[in-house]
Each structure stands twice: as C-alpha cells, then as structure tokens.
PDB file of N, CA and C in Angstrom:
ATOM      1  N   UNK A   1     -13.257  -0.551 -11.753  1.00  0.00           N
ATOM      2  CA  UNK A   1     -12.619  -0.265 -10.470  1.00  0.00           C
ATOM      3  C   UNK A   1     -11.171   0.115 -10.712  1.00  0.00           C
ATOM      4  N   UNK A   2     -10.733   0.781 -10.047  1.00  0.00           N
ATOM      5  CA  UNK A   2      -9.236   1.482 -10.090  1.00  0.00           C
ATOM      6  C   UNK A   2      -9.220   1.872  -9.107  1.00  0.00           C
ATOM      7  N   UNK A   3      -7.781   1.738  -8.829  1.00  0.00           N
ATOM      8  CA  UNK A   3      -6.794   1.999  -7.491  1.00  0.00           C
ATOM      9  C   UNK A   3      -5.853   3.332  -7.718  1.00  0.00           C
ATOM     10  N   UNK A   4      -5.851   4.422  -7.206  1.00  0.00           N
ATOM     11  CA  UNK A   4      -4.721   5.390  -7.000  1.00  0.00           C
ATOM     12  C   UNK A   4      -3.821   5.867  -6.117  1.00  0.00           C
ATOM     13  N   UNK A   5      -2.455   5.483  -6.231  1.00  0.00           N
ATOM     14  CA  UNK A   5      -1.768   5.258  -5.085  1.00  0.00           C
ATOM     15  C   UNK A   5      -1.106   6.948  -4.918  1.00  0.00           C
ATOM     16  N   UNK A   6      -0.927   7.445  -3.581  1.00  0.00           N
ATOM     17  CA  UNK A   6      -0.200   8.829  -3.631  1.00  0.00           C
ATOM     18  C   UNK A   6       0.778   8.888  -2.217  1.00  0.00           C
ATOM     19  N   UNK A   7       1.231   9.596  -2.031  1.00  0.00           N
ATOM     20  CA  UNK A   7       1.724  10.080  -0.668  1.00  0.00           C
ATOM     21  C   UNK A   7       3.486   9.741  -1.011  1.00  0.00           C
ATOM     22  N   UNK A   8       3.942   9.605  -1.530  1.00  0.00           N
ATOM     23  CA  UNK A   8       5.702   8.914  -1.900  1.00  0.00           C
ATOM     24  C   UNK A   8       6.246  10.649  -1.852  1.00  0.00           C
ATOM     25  N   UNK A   9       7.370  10.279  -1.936  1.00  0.00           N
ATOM     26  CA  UNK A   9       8.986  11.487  -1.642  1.00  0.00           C
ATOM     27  C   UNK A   9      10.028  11.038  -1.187  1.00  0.00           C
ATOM     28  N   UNK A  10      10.789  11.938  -0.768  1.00  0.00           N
ATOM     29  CA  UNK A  10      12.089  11.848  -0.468  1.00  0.00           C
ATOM     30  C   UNK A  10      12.060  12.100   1.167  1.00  0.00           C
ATOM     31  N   UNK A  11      12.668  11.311   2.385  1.00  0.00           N
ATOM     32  CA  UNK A  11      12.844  11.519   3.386  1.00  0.00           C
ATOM     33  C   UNK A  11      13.445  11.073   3.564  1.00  0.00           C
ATOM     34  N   UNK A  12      14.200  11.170   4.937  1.00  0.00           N
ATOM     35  CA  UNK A  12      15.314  11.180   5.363  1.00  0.00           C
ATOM     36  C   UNK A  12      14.794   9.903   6.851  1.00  0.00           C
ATOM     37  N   UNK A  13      16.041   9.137   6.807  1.00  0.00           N
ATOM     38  CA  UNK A  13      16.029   8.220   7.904  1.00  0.00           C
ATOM     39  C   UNK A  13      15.557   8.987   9.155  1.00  0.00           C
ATOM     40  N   UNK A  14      14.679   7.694   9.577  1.00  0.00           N
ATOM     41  CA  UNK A  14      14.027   7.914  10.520  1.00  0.00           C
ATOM     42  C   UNK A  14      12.988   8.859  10.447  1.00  0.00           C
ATOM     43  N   UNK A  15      12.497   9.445   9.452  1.00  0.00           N
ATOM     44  CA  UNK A  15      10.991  10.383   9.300  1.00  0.00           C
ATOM     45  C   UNK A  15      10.280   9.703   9.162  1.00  0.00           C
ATOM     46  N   UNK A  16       9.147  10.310   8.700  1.00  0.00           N
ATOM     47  CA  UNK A  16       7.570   9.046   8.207  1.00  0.00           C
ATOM     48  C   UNK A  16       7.037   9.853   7.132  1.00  0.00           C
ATOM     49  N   UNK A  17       6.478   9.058   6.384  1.00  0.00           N
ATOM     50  CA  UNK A  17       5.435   9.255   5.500  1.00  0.00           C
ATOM     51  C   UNK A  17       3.853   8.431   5.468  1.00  0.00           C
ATOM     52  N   UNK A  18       2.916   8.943   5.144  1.00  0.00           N
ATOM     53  CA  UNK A  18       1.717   8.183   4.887  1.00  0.00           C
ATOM     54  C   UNK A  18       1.355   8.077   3.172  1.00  0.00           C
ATOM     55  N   UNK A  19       0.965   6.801   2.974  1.00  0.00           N
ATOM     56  CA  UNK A  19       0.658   6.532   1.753  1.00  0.00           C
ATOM     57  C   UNK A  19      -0.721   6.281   1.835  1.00  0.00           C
ATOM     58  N   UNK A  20      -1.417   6.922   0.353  1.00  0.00           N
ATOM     59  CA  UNK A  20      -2.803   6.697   0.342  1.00  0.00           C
ATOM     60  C   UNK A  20      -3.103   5.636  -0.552  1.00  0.00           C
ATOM     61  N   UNK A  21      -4.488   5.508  -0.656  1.00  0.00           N
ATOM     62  CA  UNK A  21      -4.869   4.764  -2.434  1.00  0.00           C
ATOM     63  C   UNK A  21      -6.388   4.244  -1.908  1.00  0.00           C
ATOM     64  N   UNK A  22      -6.633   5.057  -3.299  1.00  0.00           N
ATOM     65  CA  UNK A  22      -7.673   5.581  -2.816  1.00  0.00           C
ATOM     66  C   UNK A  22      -8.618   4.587  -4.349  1.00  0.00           C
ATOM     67  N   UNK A  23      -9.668   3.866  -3.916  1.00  0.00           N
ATOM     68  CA  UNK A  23     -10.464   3.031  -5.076  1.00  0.00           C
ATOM     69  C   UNK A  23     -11.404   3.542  -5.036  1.00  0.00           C
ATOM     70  N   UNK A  24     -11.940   3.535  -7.107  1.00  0.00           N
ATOM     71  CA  UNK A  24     -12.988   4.046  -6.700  1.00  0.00           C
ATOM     72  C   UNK A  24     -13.827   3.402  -8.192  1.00  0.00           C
ATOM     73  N   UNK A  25     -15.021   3.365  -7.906  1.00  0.00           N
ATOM     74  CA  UNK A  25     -15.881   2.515  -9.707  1.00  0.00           C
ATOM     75  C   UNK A  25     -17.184   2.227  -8.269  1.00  0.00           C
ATOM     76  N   UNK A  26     -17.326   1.464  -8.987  1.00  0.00           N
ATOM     77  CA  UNK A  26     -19.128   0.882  -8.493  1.00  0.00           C
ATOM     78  C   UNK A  26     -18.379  -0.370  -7.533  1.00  0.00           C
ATOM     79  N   UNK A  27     -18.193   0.332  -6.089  1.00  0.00           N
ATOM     80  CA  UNK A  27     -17.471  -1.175  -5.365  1.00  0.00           C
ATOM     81  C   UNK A  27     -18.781  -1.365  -4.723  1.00  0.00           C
ATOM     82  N   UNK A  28     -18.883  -2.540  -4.703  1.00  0.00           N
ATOM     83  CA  UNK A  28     -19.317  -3.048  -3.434  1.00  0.00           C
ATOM     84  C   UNK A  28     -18.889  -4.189  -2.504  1.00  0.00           C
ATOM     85  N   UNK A  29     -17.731  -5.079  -2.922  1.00  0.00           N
ATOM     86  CA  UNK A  29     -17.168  -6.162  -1.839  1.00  0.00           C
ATOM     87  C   UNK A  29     -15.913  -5.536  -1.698  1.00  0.00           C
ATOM     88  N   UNK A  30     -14.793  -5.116  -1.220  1.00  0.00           N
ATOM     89  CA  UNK A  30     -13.972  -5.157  -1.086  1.00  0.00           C
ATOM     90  C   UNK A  30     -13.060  -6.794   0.167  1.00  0.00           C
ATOM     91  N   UNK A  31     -12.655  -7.457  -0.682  1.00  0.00           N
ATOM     92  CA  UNK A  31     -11.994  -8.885  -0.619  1.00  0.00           C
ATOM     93  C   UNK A  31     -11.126  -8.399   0.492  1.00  0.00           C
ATOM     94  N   UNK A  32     -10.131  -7.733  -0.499  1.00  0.00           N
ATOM     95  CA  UNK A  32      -8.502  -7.561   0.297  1.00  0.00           C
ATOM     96  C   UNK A  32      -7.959  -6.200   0.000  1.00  0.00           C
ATOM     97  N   UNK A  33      -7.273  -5.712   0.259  1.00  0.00           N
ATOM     98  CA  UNK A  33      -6.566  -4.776  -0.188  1.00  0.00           C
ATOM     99  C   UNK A  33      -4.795  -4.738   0.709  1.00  0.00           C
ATOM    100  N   UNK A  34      -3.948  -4.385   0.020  1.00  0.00           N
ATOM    101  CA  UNK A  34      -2.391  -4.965   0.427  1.00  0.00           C
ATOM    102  C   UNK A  34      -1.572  -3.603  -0.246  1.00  0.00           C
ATOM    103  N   UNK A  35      -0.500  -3.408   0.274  1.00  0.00           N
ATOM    104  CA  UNK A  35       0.299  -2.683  -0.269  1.00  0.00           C
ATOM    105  C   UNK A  35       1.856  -3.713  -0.088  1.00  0.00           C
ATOM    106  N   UNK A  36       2.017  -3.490  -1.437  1.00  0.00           N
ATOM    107  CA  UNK A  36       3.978  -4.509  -1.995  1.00  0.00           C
ATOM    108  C   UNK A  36       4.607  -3.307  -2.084  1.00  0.00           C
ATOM    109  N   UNK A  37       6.150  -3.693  -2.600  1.00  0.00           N
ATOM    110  CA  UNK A  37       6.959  -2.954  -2.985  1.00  0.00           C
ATOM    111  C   UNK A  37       7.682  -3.504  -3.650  1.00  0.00           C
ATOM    112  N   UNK A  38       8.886  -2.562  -4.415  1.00  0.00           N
ATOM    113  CA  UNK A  38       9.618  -3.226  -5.123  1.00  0.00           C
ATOM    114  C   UNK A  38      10.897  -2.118  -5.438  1.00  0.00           C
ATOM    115  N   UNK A  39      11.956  -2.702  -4.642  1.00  0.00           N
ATOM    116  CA  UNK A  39      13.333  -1.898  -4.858  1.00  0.00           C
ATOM    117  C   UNK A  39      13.623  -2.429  -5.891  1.00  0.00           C
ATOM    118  N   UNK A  40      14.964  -1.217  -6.486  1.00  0.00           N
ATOM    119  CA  UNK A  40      15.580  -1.336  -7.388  1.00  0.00           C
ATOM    120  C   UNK A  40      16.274  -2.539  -7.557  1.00  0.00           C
ATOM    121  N   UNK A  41      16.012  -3.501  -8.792  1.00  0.00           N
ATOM    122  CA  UNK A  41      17.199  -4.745  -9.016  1.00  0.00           C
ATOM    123  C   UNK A  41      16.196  -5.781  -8.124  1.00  0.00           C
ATOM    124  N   UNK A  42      15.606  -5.434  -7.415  1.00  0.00           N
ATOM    125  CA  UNK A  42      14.624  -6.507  -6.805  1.00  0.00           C
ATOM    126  C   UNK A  42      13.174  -7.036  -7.036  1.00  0.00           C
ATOM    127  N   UNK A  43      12.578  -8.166  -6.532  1.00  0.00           N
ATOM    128  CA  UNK A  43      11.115  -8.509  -7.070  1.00  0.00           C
ATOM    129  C   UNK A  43      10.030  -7.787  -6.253  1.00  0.00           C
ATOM    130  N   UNK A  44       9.340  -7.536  -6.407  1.00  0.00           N
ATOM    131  CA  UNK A  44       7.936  -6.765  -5.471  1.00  0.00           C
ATOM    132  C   UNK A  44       7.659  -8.140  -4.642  1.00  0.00           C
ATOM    133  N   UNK A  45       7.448  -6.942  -3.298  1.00  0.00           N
ATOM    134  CA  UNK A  45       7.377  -8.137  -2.168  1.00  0.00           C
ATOM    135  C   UNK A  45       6.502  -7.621  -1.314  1.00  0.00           C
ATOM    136  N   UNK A  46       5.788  -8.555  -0.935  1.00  0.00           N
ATOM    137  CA  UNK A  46       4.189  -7.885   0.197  1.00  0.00           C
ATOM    138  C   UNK A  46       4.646  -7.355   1.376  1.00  0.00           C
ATOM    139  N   UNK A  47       3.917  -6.093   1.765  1.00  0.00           N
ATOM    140  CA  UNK A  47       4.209  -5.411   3.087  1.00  0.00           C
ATOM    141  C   UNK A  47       3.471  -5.536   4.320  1.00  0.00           C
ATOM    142  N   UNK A  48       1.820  -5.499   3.253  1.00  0.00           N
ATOM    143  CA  UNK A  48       1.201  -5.600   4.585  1.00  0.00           C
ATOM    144  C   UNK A  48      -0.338  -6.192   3.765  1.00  0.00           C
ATOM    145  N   UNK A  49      -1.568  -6.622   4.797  1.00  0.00           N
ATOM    146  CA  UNK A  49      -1.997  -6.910   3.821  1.00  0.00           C
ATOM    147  C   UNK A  49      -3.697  -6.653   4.791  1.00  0.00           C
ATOM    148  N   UNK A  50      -4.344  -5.979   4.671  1.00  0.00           N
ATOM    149  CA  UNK A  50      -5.887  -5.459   5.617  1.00  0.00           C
ATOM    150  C   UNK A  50      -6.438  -6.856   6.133  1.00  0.00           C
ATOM    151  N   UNK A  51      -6.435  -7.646   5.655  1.00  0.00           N
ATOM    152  CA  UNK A  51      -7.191  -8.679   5.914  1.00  0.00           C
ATOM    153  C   UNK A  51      -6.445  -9.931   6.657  1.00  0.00           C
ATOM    154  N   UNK A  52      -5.018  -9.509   6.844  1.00  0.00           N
ATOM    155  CA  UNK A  52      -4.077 -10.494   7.572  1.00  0.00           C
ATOM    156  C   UNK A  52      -3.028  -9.899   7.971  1.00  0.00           C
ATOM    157  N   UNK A  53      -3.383  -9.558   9.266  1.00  0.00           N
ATOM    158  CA  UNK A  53      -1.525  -9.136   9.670  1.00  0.00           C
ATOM    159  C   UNK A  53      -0.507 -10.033  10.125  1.00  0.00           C
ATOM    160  N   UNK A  54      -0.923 -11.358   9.960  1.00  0.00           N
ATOM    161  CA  UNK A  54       0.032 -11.893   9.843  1.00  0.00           C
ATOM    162  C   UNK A  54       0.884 -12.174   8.828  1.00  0.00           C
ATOM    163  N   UNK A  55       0.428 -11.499   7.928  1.00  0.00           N
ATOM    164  CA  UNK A  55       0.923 -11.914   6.417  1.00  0.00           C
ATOM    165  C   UNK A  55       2.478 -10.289   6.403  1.00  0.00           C
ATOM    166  N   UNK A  56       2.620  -9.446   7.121  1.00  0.00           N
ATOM    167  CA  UNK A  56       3.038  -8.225   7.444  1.00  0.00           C
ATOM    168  C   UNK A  56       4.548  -9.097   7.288  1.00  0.00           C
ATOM    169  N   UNK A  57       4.933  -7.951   6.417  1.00  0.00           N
ATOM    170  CA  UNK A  57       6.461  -8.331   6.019  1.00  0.00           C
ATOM    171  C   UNK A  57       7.276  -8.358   7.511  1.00  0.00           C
ATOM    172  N   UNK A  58       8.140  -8.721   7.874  1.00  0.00           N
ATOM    173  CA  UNK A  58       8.783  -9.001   9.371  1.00  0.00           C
ATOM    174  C   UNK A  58       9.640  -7.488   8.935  1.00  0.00           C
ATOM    175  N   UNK A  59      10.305  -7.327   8.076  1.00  0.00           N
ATOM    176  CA  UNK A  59      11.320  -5.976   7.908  1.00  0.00           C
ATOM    177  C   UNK A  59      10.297  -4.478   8.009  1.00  0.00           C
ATOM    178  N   UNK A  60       9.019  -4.753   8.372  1.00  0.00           N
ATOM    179  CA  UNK A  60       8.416  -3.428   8.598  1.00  0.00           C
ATOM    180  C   UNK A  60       7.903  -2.919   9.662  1.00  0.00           C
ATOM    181  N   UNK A  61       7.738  -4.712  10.605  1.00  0.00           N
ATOM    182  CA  UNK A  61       6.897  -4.771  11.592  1.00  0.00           C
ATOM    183  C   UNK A  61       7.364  -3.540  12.969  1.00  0.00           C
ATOM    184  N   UNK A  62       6.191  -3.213  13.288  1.00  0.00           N
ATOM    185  CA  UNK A  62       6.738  -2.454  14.750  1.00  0.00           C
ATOM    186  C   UNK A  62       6.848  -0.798  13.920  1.00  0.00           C
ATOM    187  N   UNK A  63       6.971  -0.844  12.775  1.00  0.00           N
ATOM    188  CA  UNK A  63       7.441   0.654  12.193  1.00  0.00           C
ATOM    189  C   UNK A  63       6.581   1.266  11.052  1.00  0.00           C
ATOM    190  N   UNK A  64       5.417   0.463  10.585  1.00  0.00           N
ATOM    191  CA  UNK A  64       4.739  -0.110   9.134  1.00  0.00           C
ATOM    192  C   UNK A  64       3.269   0.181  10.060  1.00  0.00           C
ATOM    193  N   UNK A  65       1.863   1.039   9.929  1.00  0.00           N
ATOM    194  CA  UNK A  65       0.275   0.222   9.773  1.00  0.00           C
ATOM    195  C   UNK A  65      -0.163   0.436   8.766  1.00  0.00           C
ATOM    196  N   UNK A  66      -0.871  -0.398   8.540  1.00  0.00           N
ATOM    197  CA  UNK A  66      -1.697  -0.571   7.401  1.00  0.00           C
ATOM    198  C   UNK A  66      -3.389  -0.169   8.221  1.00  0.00           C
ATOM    199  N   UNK A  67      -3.889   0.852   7.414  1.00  0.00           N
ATOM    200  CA  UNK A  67      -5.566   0.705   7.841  1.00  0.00           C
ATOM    201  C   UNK A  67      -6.489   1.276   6.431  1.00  0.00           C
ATOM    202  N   UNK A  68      -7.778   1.296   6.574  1.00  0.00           N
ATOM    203  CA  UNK A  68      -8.423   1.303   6.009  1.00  0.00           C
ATOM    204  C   UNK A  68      -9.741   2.493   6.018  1.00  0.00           C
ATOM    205  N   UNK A  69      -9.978   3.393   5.406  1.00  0.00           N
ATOM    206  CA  UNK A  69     -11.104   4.062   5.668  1.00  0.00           C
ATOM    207  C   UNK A  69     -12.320   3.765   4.855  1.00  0.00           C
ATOM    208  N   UNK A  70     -13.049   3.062   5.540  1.00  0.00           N
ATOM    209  CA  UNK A  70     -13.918   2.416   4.559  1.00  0.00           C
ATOM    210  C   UNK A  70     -15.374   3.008   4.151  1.00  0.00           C
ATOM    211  N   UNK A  71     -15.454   3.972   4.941  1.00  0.00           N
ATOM    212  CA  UNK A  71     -16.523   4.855   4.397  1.00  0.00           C
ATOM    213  C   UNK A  71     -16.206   5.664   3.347  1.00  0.00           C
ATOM    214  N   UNK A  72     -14.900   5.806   2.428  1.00  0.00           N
ATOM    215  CA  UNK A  72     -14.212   6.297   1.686  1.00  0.00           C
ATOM    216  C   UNK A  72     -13.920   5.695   0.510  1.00  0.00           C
ATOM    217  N   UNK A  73     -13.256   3.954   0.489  1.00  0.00           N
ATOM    218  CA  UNK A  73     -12.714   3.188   0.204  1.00  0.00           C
ATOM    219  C   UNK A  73     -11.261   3.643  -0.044  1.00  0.00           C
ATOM    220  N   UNK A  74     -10.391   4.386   0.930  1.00  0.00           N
ATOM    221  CA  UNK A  74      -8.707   4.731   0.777  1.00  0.00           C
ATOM    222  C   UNK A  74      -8.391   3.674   2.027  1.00  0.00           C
ATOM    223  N   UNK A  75      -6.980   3.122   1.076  1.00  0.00           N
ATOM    224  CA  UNK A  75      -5.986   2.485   2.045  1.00  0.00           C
ATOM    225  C   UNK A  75      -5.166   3.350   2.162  1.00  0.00           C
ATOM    226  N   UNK A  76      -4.834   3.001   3.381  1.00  0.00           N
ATOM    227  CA  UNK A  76      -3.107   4.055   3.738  1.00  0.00           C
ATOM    228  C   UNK A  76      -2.229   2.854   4.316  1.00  0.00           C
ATOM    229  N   UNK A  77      -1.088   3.327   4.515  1.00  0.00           N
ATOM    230  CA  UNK A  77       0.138   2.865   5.071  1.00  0.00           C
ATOM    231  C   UNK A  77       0.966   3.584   5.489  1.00  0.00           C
ATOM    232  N   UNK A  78       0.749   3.983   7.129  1.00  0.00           N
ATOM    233  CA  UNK A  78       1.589   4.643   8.097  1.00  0.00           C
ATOM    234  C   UNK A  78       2.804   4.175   7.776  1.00  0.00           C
ATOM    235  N   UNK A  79       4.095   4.913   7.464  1.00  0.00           N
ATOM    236  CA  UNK A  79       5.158   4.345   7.593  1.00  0.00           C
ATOM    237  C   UNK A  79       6.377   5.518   8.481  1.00  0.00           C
ATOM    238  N   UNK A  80       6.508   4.722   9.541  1.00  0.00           N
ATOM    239  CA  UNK A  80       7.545   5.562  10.697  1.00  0.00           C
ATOM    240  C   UNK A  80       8.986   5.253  10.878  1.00  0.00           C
ATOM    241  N   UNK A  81       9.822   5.808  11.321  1.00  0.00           N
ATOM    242  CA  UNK A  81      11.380   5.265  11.396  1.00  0.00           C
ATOM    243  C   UNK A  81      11.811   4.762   9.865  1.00  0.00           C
ATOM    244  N   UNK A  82      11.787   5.203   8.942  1.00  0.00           N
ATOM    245  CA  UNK A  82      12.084   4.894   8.360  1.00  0.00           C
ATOM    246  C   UNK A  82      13.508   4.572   7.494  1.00  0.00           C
ATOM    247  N   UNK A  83      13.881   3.919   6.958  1.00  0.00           N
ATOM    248  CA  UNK A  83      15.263   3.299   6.633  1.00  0.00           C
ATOM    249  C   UNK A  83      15.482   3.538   5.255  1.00  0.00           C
ATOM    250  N   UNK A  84      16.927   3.558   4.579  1.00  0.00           N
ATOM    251  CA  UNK A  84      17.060   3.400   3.605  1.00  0.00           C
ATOM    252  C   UNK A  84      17.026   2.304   2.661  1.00  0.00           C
ATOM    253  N   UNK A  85      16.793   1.091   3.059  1.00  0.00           N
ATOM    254  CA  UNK A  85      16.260   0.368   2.768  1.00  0.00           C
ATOM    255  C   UNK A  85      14.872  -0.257   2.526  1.00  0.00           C
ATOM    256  N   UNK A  86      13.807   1.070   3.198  1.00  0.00           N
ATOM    257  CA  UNK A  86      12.695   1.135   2.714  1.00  0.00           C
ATOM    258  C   UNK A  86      12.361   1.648   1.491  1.00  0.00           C
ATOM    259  N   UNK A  87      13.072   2.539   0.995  1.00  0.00           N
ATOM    260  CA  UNK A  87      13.251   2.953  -0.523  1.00  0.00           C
ATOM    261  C   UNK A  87      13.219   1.826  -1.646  1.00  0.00           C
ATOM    262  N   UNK A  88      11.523   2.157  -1.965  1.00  0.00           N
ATOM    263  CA  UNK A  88      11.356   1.315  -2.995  1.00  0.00           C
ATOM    264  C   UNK A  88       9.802   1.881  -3.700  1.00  0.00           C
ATOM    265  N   UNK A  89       9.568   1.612  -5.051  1.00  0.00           N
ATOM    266  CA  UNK A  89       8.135   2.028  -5.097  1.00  0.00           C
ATOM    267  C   UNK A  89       6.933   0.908  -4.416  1.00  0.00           C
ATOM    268  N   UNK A  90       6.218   1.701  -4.047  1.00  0.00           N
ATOM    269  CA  UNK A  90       5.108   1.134  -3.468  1.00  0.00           C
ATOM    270  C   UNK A  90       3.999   0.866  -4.140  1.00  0.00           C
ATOM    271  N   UNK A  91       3.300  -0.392  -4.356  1.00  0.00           N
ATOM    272  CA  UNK A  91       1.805  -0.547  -4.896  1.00  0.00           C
ATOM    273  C   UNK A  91       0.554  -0.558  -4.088  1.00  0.00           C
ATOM    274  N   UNK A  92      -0.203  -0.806  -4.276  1.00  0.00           N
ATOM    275  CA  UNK A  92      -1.425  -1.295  -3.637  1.00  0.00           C
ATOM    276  C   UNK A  92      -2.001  -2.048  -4.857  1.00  0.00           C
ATOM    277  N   UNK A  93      -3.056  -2.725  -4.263  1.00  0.00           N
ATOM    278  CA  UNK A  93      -3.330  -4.036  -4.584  1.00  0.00           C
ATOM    279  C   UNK A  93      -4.701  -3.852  -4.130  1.00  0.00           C
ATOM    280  N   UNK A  94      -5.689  -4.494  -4.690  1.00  0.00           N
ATOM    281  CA  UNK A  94      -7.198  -4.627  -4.576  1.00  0.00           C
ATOM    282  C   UNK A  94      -7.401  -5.921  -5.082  1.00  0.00           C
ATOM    283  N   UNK A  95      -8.891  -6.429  -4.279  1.00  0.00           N
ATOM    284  CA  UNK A  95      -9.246  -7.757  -4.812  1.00  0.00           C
ATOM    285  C   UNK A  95     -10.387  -7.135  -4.524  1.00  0.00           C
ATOM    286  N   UNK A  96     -11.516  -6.941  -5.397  1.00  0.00           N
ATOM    287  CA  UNK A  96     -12.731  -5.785  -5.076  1.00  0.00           C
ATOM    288  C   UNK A  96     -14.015  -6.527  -6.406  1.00  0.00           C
ATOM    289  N   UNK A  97     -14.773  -6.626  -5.365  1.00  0.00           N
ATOM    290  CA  UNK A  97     -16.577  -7.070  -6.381  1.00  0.00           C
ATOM    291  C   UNK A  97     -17.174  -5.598  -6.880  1.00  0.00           C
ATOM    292  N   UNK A  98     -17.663  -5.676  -7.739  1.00  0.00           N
ATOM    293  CA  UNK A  98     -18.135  -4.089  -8.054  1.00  0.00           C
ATOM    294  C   UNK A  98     -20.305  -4.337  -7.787  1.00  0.00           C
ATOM    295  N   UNK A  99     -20.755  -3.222  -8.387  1.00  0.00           N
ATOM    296  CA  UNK A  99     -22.057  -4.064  -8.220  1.00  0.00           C
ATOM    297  C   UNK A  99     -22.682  -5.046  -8.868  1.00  0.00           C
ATOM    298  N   UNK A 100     -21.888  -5.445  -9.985  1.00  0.00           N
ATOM    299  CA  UNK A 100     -22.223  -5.864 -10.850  1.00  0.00           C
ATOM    300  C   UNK A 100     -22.229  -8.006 -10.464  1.00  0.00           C
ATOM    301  N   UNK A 101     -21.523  -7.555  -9.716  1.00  0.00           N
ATOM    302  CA  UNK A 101     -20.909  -8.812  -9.204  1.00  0.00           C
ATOM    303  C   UNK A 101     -19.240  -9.001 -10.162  1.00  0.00           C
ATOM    304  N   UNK A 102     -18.731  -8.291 -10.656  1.00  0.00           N
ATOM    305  CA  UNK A 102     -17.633  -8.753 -11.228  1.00  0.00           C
ATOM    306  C   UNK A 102     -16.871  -8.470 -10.465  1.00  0.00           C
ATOM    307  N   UNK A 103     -15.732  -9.337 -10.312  1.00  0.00           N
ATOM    308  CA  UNK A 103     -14.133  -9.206  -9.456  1.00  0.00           C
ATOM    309  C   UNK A 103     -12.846  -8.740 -10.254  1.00  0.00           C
ATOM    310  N   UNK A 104     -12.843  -7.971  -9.481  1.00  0.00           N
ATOM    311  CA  UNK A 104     -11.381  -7.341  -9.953  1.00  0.00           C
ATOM    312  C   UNK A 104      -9.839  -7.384  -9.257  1.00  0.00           C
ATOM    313  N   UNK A 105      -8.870  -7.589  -9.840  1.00  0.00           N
ATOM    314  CA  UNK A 105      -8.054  -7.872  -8.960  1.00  0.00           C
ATOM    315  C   UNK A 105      -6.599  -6.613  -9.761  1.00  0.00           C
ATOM    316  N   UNK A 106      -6.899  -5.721  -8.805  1.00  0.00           N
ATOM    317  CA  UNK A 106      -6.439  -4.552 -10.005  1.00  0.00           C
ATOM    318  C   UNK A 106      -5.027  -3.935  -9.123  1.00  0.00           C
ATOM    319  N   UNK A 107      -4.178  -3.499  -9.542  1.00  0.00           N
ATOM    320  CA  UNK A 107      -2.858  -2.886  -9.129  1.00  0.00           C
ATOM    321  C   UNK A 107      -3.241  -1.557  -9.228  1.00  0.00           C
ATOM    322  N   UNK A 108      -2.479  -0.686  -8.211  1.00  0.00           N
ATOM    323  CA  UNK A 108      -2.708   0.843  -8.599  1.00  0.00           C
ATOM    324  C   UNK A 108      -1.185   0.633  -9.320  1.00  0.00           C
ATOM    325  N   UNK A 109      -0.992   2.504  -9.644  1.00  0.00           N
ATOM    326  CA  UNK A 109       0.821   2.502 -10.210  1.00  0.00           C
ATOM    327  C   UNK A 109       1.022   2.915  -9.075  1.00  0.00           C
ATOM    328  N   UNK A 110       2.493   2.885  -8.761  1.00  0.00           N
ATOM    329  CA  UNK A 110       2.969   2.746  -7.712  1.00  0.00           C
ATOM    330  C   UNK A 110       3.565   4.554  -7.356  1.00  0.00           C
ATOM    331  N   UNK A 111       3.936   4.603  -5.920  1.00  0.00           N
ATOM    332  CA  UNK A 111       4.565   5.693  -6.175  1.00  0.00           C
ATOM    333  C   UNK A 111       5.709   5.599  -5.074  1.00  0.00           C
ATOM    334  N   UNK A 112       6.904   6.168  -5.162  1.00  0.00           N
ATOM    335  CA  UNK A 112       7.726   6.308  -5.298  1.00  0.00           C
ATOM    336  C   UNK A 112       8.247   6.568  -3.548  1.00  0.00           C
ATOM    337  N   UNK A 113       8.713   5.830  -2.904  1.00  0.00           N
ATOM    338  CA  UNK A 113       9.422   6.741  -1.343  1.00  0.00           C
ATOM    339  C   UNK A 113      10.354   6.349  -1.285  1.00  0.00           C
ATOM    340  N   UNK A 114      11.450   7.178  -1.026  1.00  0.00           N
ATOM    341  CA  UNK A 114      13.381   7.734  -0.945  1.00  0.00           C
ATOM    342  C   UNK A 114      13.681   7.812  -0.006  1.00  0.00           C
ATOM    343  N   UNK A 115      14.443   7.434   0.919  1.00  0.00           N
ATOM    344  CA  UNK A 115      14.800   7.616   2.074  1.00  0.00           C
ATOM    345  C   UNK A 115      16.427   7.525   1.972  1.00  0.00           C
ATOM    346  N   UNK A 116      16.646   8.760   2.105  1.00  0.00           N
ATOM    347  CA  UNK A 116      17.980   8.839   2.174  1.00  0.00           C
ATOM    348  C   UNK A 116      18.220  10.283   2.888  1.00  0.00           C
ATOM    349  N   UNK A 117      19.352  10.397   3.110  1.00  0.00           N
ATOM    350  CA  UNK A 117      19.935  11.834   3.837  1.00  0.00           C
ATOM    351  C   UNK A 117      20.998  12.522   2.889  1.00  0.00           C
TER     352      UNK A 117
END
C-alpha cells in the first residue's frame, strides 16, 4: 500500500488550493486516513483527520475540509482563505488493511504549499 500526496504551490493569501493523495495496493479496510503538516523549524502537527473531526486542528477550522472519495481511495483537503502561516509541507497519513489482512500504517511524501504574496 502507498500513499501519493499532490496538489501543493505557491499562493497567495487568501486563495485556495486542493490537495490530493491518492492510495493505492490491494486495500481493502481503510482505518483512517489524516493529513499533518510541518512548517519550517517546527514539529508535524495533525490537521484533520476522516474519521474524527473533532480531532481538526482549531487554526484551520471554518477554512480547512477534509473528504474522501472512496470509490477511488483519494483523500483531499479543501484548503480556502488561506494564510501565511499555512505554509508548510503537507502529509497524509493512512492506517489501511490490504487483502491480505496486513495493516499498514504508511506516510505519503509530502508536498509542499506557500502562501505568500
């Protein structure tokens, strides 16, 4: 199982971007799936997470969705109004059974969104 994360650039406060990530191997449970981040000089910190929005970082809320296309297996992450302080790379995160019955708990690489003017 593997995770591929895409959709990152450079924008400017207050635009949006959508992030994908897209899994793919022999799934058949998908657990969880979450997208973190991690600015420069800082620790990776959870944003949002499919299976709990209460778990939704408070600095995204109202501006941040997280959904799921599951006839696909891609996560996205709507991200609107965005700040310069959202500038950070982004992961996604899987907790995924394959058919085999094995669990995986796999990171995509991250990619990259800039928000600056």
């Amino acid at each position: 199982v593997q995770l591929q994360a895409s959709g990152g650039g450079l924008v400017e406060p207050g635009g949006s971007l959508r992030l994908s990530c897209a899994a793919s191997g022999t799934i058949w449970i998908i657990n969880t799936m979450t997208w973190s981040r991690q600015a420069p000089g800082k620790e990776r910190e959870l944003v949002a997470d499919m299976h709990d929005s209460a778990a939704t970082n408070d600095a995204v809320k109202g501006r941040f969705t997280i959904s799921r296309d599951d006839d696909r297996n891609i996560l996205y992450l709507q991200m609107n109004d965005l700040k310069p302080e959202d500038t950070a790379v982004y992961y996604c995160f899987g907790d995924i059974v394959d058919y085999s019955g094995h669990r995986h708990t796999t990171w995509g690489r991250g990619t990259l969104v800039t928000v600056s003017s």
